[in-house]
N, C-alpha and C. Protein backbone atom coordinates (compact mmCIF):
# COMPACT_ATOMS: atom_id res chain seq x y z
N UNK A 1 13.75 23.66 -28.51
CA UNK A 1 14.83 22.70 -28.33
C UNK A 1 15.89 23.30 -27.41
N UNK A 2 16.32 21.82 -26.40
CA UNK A 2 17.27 22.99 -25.47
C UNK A 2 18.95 23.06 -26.24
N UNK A 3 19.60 23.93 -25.70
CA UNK A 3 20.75 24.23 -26.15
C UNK A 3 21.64 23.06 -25.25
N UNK A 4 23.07 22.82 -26.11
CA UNK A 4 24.13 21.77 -25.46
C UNK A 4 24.49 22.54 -23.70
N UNK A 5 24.33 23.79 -24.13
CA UNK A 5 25.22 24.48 -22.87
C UNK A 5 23.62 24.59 -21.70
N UNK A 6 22.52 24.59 -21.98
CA UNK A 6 21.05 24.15 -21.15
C UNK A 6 21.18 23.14 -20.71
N UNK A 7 21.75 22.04 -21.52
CA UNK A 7 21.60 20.67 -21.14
C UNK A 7 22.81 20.12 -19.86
N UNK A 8 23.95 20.94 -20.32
CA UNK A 8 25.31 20.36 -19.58
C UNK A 8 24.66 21.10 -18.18
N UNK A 9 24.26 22.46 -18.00
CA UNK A 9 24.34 22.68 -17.11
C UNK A 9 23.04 22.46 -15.98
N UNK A 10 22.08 21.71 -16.86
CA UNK A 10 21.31 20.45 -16.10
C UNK A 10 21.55 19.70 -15.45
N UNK A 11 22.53 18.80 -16.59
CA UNK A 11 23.14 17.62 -15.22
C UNK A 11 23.98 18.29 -14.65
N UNK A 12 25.05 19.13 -14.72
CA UNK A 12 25.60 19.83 -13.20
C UNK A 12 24.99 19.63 -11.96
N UNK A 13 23.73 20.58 -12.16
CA UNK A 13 22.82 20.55 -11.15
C UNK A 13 22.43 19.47 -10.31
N UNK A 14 21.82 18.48 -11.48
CA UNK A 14 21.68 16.80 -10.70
C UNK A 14 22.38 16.36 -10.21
N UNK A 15 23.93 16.58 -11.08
CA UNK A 15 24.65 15.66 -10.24
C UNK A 15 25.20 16.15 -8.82
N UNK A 16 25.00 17.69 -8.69
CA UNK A 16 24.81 18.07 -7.21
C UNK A 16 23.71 18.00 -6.28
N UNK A 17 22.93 17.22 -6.73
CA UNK A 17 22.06 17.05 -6.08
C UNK A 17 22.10 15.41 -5.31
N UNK A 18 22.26 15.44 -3.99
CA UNK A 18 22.25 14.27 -3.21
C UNK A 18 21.70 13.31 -3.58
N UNK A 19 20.02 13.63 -3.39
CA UNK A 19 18.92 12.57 -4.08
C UNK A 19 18.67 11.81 -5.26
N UNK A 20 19.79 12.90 -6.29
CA UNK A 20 19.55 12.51 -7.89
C UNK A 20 20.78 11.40 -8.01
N UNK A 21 21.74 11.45 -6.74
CA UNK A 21 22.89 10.57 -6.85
C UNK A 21 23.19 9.52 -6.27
N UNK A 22 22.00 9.16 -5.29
CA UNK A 22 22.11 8.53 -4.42
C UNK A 22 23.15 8.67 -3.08
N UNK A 23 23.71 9.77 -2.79
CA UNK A 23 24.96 10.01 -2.27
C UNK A 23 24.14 10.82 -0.64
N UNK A 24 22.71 9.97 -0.21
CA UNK A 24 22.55 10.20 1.10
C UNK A 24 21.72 9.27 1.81
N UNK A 25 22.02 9.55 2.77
CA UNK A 25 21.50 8.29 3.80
C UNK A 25 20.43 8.27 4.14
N UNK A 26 20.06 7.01 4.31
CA UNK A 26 18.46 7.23 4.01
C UNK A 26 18.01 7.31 5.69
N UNK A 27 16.40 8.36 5.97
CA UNK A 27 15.89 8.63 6.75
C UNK A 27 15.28 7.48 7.49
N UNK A 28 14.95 6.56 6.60
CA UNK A 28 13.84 5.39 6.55
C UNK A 28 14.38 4.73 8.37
N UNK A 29 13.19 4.63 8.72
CA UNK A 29 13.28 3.34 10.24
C UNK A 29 12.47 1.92 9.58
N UNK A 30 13.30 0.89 9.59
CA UNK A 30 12.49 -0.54 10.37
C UNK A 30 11.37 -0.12 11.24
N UNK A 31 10.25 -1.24 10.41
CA UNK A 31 9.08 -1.47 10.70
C UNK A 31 8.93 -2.52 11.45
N UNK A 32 9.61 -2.86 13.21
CA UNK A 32 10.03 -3.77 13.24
C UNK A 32 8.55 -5.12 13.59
N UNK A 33 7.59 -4.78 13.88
CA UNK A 33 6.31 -5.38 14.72
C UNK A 33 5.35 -4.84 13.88
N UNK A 34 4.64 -6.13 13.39
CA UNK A 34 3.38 -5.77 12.78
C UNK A 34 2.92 -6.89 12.35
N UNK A 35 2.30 -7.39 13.24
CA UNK A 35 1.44 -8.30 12.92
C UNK A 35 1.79 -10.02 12.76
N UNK A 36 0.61 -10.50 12.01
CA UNK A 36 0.63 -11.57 10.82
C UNK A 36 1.51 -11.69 9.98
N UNK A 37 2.62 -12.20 9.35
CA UNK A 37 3.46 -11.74 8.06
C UNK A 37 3.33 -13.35 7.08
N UNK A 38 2.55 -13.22 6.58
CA UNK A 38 2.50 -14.57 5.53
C UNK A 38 3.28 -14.35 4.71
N UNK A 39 3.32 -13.13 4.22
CA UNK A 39 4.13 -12.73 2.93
C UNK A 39 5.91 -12.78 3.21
N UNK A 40 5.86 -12.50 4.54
CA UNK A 40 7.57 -12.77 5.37
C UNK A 40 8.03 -11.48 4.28
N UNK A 41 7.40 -9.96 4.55
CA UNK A 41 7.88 -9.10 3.73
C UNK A 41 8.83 -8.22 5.13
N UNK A 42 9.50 -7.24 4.71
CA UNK A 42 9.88 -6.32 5.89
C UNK A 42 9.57 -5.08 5.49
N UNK A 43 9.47 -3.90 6.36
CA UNK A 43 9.10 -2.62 5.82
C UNK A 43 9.82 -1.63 6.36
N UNK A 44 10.11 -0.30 5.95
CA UNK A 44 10.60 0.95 6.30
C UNK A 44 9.43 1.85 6.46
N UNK A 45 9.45 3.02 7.28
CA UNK A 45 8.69 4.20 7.15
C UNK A 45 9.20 5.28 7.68
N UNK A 46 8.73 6.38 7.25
CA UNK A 46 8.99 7.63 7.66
C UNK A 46 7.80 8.76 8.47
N UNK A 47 8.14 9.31 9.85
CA UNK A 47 7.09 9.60 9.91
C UNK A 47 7.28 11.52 9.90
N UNK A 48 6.78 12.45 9.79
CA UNK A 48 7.27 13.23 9.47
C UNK A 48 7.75 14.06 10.86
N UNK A 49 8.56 15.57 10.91
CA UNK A 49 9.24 15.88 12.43
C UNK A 49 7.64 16.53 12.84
N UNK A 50 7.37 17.23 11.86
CA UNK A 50 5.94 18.28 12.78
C UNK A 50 4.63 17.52 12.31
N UNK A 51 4.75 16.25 12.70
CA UNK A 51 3.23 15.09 12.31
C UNK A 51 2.18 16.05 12.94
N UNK A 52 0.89 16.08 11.66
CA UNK A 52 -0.01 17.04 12.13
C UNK A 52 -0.75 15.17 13.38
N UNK A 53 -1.66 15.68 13.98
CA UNK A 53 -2.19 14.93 15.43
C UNK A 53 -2.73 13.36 14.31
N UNK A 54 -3.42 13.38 13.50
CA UNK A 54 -3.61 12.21 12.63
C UNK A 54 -2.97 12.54 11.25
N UNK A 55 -1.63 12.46 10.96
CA UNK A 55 -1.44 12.31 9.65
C UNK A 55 -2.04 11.41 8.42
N UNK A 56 -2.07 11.60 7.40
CA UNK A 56 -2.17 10.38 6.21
C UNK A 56 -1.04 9.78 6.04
N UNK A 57 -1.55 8.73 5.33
CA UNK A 57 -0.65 7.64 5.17
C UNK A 57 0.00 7.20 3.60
N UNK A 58 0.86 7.20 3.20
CA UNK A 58 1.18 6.75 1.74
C UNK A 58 2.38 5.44 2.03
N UNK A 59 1.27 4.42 1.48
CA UNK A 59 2.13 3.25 1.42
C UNK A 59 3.14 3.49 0.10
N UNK A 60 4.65 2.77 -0.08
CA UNK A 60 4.81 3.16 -1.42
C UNK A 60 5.52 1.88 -1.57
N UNK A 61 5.50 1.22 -3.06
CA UNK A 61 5.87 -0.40 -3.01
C UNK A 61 6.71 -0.10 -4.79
N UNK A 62 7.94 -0.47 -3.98
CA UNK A 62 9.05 -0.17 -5.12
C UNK A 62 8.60 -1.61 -6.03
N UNK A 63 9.08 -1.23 -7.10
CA UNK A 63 10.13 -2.19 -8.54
C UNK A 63 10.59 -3.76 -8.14
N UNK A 64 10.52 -3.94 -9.38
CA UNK A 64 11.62 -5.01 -9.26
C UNK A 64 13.24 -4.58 -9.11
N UNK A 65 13.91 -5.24 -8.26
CA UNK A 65 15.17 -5.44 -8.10
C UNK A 65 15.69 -4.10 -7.44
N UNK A 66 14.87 -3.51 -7.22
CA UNK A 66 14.87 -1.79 -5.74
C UNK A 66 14.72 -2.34 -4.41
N UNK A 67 14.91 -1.60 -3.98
CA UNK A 67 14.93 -1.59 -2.34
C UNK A 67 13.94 -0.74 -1.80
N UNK A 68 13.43 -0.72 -0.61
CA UNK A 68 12.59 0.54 -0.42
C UNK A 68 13.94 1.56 -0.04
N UNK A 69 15.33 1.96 0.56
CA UNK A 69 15.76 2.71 0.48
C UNK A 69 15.96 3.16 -0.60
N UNK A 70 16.57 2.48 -1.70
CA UNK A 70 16.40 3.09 -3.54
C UNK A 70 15.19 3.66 -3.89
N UNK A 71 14.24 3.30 -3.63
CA UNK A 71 13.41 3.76 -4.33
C UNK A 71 12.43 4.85 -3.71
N UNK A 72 13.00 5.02 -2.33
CA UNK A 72 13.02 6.60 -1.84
C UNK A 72 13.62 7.48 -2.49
N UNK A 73 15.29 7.17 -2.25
CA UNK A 73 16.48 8.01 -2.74
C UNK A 73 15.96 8.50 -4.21
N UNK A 74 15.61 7.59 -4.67
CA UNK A 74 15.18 7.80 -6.72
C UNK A 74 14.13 8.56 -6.81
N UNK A 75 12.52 8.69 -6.05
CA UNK A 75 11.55 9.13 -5.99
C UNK A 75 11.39 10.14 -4.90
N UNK A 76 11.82 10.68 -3.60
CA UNK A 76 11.89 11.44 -3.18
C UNK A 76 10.43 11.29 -2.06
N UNK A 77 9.98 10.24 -1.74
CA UNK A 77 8.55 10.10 -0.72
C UNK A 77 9.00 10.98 0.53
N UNK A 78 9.96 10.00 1.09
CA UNK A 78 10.02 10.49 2.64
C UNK A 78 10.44 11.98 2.52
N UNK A 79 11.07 13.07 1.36
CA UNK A 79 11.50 14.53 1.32
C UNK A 79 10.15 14.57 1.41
N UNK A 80 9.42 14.34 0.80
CA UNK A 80 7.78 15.15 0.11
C UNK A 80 7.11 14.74 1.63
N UNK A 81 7.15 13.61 2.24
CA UNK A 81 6.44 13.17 3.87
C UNK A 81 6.60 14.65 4.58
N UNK A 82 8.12 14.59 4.62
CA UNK A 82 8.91 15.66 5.35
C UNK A 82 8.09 16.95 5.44
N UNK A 83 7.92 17.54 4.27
CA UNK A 83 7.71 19.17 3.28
C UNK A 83 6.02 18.80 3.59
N UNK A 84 5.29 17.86 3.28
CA UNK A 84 3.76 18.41 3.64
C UNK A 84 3.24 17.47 5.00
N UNK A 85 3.99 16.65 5.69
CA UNK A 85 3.39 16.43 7.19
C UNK A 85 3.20 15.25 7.17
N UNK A 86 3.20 14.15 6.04
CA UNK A 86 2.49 13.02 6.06
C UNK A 86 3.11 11.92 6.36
N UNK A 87 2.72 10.71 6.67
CA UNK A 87 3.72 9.52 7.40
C UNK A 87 3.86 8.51 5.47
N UNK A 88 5.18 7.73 5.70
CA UNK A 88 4.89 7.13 4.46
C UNK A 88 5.50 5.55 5.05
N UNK A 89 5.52 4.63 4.03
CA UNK A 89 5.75 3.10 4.54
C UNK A 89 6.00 2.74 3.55
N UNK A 90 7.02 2.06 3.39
CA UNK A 90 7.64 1.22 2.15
C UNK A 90 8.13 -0.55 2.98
N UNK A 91 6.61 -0.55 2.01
CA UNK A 91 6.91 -2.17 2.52
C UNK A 91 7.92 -3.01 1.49
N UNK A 92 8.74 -4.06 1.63
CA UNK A 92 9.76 -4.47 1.39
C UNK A 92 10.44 -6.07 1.00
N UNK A 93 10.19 -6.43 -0.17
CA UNK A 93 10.36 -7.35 -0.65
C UNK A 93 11.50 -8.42 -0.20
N UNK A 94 11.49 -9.64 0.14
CA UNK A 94 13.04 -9.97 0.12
C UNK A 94 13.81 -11.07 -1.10
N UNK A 95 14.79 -11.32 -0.83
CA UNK A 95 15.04 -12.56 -2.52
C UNK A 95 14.49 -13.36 -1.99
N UNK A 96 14.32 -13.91 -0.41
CA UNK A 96 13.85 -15.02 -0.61
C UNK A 96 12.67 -15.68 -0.75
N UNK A 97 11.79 -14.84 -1.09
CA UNK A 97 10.74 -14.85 -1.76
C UNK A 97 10.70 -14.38 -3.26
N UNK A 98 11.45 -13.55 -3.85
CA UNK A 98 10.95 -13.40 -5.24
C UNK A 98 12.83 -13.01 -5.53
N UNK A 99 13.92 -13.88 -6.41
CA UNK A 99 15.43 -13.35 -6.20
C UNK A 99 15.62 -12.44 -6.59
N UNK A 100 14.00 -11.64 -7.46
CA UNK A 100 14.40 -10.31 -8.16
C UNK A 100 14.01 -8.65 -7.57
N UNK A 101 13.39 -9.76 -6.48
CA UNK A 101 13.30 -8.37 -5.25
C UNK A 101 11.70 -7.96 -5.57
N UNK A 102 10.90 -8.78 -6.98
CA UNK A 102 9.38 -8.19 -7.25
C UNK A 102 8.75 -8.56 -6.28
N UNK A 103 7.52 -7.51 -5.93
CA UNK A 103 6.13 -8.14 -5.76
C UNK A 103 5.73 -9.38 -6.42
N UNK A 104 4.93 -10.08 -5.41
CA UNK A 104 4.47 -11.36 -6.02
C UNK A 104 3.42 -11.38 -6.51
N UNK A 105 2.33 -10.54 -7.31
CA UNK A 105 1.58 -9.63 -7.97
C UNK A 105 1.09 -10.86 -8.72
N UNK A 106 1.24 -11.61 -9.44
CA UNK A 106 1.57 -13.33 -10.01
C UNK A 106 0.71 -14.18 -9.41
N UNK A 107 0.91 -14.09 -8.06
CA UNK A 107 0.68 -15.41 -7.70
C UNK A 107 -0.51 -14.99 -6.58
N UNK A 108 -1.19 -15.78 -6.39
CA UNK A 108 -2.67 -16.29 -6.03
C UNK A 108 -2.96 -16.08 -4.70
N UNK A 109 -1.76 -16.71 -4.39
CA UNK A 109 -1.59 -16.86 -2.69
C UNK A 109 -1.14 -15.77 -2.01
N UNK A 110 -0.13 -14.83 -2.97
CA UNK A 110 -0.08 -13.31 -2.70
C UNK A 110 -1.07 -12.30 -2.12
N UNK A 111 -2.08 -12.27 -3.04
CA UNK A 111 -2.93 -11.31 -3.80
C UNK A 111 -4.37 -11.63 -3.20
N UNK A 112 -4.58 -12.35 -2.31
CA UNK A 112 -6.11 -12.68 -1.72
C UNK A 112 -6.03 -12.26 -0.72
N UNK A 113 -7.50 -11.38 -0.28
CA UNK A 113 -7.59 -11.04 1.01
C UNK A 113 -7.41 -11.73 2.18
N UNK A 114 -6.59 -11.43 2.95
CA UNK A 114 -5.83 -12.65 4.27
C UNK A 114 -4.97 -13.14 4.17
N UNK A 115 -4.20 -12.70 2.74
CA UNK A 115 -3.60 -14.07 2.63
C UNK A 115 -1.93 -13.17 2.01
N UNK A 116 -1.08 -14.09 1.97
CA UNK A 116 0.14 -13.94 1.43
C UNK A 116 0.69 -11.69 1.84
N UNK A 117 1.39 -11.98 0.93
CA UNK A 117 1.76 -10.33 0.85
C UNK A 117 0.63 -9.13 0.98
N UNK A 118 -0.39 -9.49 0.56
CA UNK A 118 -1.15 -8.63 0.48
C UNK A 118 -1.88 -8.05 2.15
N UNK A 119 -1.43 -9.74 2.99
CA UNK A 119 -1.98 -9.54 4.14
C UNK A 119 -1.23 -9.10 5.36
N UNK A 120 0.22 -9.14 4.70
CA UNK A 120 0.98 -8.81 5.34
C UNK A 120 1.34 -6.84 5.54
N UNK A 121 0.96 -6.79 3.97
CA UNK A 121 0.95 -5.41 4.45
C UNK A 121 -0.07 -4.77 4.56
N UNK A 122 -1.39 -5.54 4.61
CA UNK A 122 -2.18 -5.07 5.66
C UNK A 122 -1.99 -4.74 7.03
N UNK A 123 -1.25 -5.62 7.59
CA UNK A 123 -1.05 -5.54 9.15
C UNK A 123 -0.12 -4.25 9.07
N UNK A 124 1.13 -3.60 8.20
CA UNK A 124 1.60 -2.95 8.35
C UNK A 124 1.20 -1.32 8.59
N UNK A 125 0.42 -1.35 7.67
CA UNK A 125 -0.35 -0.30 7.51
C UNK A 125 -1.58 -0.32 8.90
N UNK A 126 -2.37 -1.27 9.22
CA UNK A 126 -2.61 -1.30 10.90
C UNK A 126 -1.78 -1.03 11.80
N UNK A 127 -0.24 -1.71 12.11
CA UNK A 127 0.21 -1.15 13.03
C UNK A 127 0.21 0.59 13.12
N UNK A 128 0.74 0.76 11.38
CA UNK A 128 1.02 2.64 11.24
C UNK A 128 -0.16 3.44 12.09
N UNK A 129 -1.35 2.29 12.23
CA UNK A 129 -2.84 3.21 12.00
C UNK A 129 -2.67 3.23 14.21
N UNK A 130 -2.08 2.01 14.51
CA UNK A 130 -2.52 2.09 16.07
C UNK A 130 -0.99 2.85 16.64
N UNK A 131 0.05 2.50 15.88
CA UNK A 131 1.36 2.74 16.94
C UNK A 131 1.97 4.19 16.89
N UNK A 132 1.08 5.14 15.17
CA UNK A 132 1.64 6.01 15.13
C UNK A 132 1.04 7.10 14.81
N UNK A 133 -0.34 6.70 14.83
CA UNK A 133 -1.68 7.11 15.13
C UNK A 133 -1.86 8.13 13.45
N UNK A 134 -1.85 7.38 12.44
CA UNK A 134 -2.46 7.68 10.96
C UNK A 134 -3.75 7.73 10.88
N UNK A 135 -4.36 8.88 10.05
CA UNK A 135 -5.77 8.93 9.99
C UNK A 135 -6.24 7.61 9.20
N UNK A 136 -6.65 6.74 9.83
CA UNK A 136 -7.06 5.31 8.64
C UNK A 136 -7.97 5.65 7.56
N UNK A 137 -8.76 7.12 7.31
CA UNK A 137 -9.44 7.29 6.36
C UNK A 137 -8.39 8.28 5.25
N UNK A 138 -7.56 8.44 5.68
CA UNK A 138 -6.43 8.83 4.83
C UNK A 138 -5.18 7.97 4.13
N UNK A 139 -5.51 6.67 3.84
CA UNK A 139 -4.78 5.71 3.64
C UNK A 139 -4.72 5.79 2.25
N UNK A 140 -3.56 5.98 1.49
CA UNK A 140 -3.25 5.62 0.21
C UNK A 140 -1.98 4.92 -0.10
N UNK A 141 -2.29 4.16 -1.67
CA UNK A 141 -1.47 3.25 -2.07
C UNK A 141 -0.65 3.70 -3.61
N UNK A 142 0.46 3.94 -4.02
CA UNK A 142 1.17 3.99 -4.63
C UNK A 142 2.02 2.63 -4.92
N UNK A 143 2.80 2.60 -6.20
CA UNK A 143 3.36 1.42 -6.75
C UNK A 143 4.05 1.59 -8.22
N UNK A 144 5.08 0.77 -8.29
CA UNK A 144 6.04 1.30 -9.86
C UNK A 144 6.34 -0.09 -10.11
N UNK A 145 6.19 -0.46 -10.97
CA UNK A 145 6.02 -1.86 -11.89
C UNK A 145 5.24 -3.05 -10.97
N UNK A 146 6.06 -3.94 -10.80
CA UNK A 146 5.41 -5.21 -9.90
C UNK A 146 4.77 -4.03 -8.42
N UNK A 147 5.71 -3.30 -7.91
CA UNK A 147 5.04 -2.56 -7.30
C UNK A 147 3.37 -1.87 -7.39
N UNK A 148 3.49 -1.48 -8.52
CA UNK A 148 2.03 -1.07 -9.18
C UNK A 148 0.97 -1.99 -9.45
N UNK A 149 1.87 -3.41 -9.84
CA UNK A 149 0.38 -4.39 -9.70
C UNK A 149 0.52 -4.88 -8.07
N UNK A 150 0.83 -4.86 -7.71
CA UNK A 150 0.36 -4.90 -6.07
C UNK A 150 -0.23 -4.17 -5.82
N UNK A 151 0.01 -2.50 -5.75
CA UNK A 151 -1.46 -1.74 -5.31
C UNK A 151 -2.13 -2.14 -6.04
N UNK A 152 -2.32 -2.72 -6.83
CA UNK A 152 -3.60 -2.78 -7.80
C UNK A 152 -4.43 -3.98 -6.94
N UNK A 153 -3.92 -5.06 -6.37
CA UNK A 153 -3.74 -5.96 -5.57
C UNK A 153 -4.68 -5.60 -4.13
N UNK A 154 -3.73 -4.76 -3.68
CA UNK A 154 -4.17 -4.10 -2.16
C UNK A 154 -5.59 -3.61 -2.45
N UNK A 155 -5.45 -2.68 -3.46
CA UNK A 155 -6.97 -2.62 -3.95
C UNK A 155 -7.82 -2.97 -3.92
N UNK A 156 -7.50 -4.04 -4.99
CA UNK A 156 -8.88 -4.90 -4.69
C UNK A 156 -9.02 -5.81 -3.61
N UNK A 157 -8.25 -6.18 -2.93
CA UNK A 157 -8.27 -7.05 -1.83
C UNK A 157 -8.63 -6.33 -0.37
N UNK A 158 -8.65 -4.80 -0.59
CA UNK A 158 -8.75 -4.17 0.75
C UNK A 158 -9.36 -2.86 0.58
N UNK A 159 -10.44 -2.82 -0.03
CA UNK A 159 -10.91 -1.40 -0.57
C UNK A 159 -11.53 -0.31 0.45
N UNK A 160 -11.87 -1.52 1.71
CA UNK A 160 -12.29 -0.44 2.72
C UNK A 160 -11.17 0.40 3.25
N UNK A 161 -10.20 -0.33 3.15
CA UNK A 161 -8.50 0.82 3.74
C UNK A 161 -8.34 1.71 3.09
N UNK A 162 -8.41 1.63 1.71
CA UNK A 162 -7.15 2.51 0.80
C UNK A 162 -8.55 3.97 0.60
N UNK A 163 -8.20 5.24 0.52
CA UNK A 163 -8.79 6.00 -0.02
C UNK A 163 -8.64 6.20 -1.64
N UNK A 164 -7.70 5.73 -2.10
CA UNK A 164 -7.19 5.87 -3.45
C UNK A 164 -5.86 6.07 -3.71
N UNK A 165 -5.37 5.00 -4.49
CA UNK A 165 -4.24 4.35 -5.03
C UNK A 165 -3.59 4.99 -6.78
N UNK A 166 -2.44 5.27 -6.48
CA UNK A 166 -2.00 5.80 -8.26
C UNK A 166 -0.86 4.54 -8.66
N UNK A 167 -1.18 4.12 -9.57
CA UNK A 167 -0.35 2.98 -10.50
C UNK A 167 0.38 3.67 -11.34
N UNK A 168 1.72 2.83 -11.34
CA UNK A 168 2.99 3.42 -12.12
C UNK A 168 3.21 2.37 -12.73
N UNK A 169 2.92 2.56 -14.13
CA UNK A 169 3.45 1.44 -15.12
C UNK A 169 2.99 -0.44 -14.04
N UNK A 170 2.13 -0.52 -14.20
CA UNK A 170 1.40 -1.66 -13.06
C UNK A 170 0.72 -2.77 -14.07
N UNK A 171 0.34 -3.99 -13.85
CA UNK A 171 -0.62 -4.57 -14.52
C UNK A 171 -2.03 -4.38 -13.68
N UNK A 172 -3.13 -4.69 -14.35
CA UNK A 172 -4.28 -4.86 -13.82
C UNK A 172 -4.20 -6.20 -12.88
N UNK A 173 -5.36 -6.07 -11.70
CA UNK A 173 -5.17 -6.77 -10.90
C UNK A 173 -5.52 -8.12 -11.80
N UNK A 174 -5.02 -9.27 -11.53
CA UNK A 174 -5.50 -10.57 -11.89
C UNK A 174 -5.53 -10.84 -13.25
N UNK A 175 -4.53 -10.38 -13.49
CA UNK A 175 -4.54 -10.80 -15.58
C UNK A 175 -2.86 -11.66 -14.91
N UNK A 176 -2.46 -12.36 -14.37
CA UNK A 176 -1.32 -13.29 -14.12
C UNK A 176 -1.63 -13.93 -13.11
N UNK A 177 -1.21 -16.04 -13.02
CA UNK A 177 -1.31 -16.61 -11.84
C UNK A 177 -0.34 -17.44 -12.30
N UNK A 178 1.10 -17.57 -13.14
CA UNK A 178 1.70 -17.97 -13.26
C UNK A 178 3.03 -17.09 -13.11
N UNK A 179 4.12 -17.53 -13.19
CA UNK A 179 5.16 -16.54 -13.65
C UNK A 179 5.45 -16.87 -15.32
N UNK A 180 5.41 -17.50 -16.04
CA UNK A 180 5.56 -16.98 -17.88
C UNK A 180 3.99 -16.19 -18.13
N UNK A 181 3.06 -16.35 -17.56
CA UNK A 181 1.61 -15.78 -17.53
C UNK A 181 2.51 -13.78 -17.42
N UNK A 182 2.89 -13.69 -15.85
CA UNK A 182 3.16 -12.97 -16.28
C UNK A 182 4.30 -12.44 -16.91
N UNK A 183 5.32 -12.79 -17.50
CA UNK A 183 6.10 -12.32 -18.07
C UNK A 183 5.05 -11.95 -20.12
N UNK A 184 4.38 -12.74 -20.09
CA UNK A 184 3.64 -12.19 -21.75
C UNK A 184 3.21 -11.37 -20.88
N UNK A 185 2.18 -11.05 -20.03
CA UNK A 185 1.72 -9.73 -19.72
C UNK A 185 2.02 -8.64 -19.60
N UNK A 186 3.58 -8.39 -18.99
CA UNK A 186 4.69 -7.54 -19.07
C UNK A 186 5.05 -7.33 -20.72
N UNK A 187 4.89 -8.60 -21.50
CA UNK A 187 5.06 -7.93 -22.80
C UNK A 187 4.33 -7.17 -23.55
N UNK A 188 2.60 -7.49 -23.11
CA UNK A 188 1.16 -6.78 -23.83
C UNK A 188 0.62 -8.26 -24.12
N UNK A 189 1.05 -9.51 -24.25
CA UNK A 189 0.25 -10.39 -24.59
C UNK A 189 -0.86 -10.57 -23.96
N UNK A 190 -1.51 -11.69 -24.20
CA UNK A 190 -2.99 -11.90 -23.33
C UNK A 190 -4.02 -10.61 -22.89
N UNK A 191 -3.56 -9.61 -22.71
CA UNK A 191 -4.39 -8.64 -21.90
C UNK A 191 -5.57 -8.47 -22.75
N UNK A 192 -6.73 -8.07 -21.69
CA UNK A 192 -7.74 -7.90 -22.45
C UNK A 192 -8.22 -6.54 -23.59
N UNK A 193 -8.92 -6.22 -24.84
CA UNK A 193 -9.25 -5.46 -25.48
C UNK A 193 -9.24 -4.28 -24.54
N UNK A 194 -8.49 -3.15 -24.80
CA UNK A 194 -8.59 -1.86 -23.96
C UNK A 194 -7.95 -1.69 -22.85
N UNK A 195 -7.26 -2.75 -22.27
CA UNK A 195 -6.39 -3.00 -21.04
C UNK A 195 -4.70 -2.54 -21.18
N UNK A 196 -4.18 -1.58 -20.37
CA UNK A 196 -3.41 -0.78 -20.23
C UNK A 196 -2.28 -1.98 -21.05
């Protein structure tokens, strides 16, 4: 068990810490050209200063009601891009598509190959692959709530891209095509026997 005087002088630390406070500016560039956009999403990326000749790629698809700059600042992608060489992309929700800033993970028209969000950041992740020259067999997908059922999404909708995807607190792809559908799913209702 830690001690009061372990603990205080923990958060000290954090709270000197830029990243843990939000108290820096984010690296991130506009993704300004890419493609098709059905989904009418926007994106940020980072590419790193000493890009090895084909870097990998880590898409990363924030939360509900985050930003992709928040949810850099909170998670630390573009430092970690930085420190091992790799390019990253935070594609980017707007209200006027979902007012809570989620992935549309839900809905039908999202989540099909070609189609909606899912196809949109397909193209994004193409441009990364022609404009900034990403190894396309190094393509991975990350995600944290609605975020996470979208890669789950990209997944299945695009399996020849992704090399492999990690889910953060995510639903399985296609257990929601409503929005109260998914809000019980977010609670544990409906899901199937053995399903996260």
């Amino acid at each position: 068990m830690r001690t009061i005087s372990d603990t205080i002088e923990r958060l000290s630390r954090y709270r000197s810490n830029p990243l843990a406070t939000g108290n820096t500016r984010s690296t991130l560039k506009s993704l300004q050209r890419f493609g098709r956009n059905p989904g009418r999403l926007t994106a940020k990326f980072q590419m790193p200063t000493d890009a090895a000749v084909a870097p990998a790629l880590v898409v990363v698809l924030h939360g509900c009601t985050q930003s992709a700059d928040g949810y850099d600042q909170g998670s630390g992608w573009s430092r970690l891009a930085e420190d091992y060489g790799f390019a990253v992309l935070f594609p980017e929700q707007s209200p006027d598509n979902n007012a809570n800033l989620c992935f549309n993970w839900f809905n039908d028209e999202d989540i099909i190959r070609d189609r909606g969000e899912v196809l949109s950041i397909r193209e994004m992740v193409a441009t990364m692959t022609t404009t900034h020259g990403v190894d396309p067999r190094r393509i991975y997908v990350t995600g944290l709530s609605a975020g996470g059922a979208m890669a789950n999404a990209l997944l299945a909708a695009y399996p020849e891209v992704f090399a492999g995807g990690a889910i953060i607190a995510g639903l399985p792809y296609g257990t929601a095509s409503t929005i109260p559908e998914a809000l019980d799913r977010m609670l544990g209702h409906g899901l199937l026997p053995g399903s996260p």
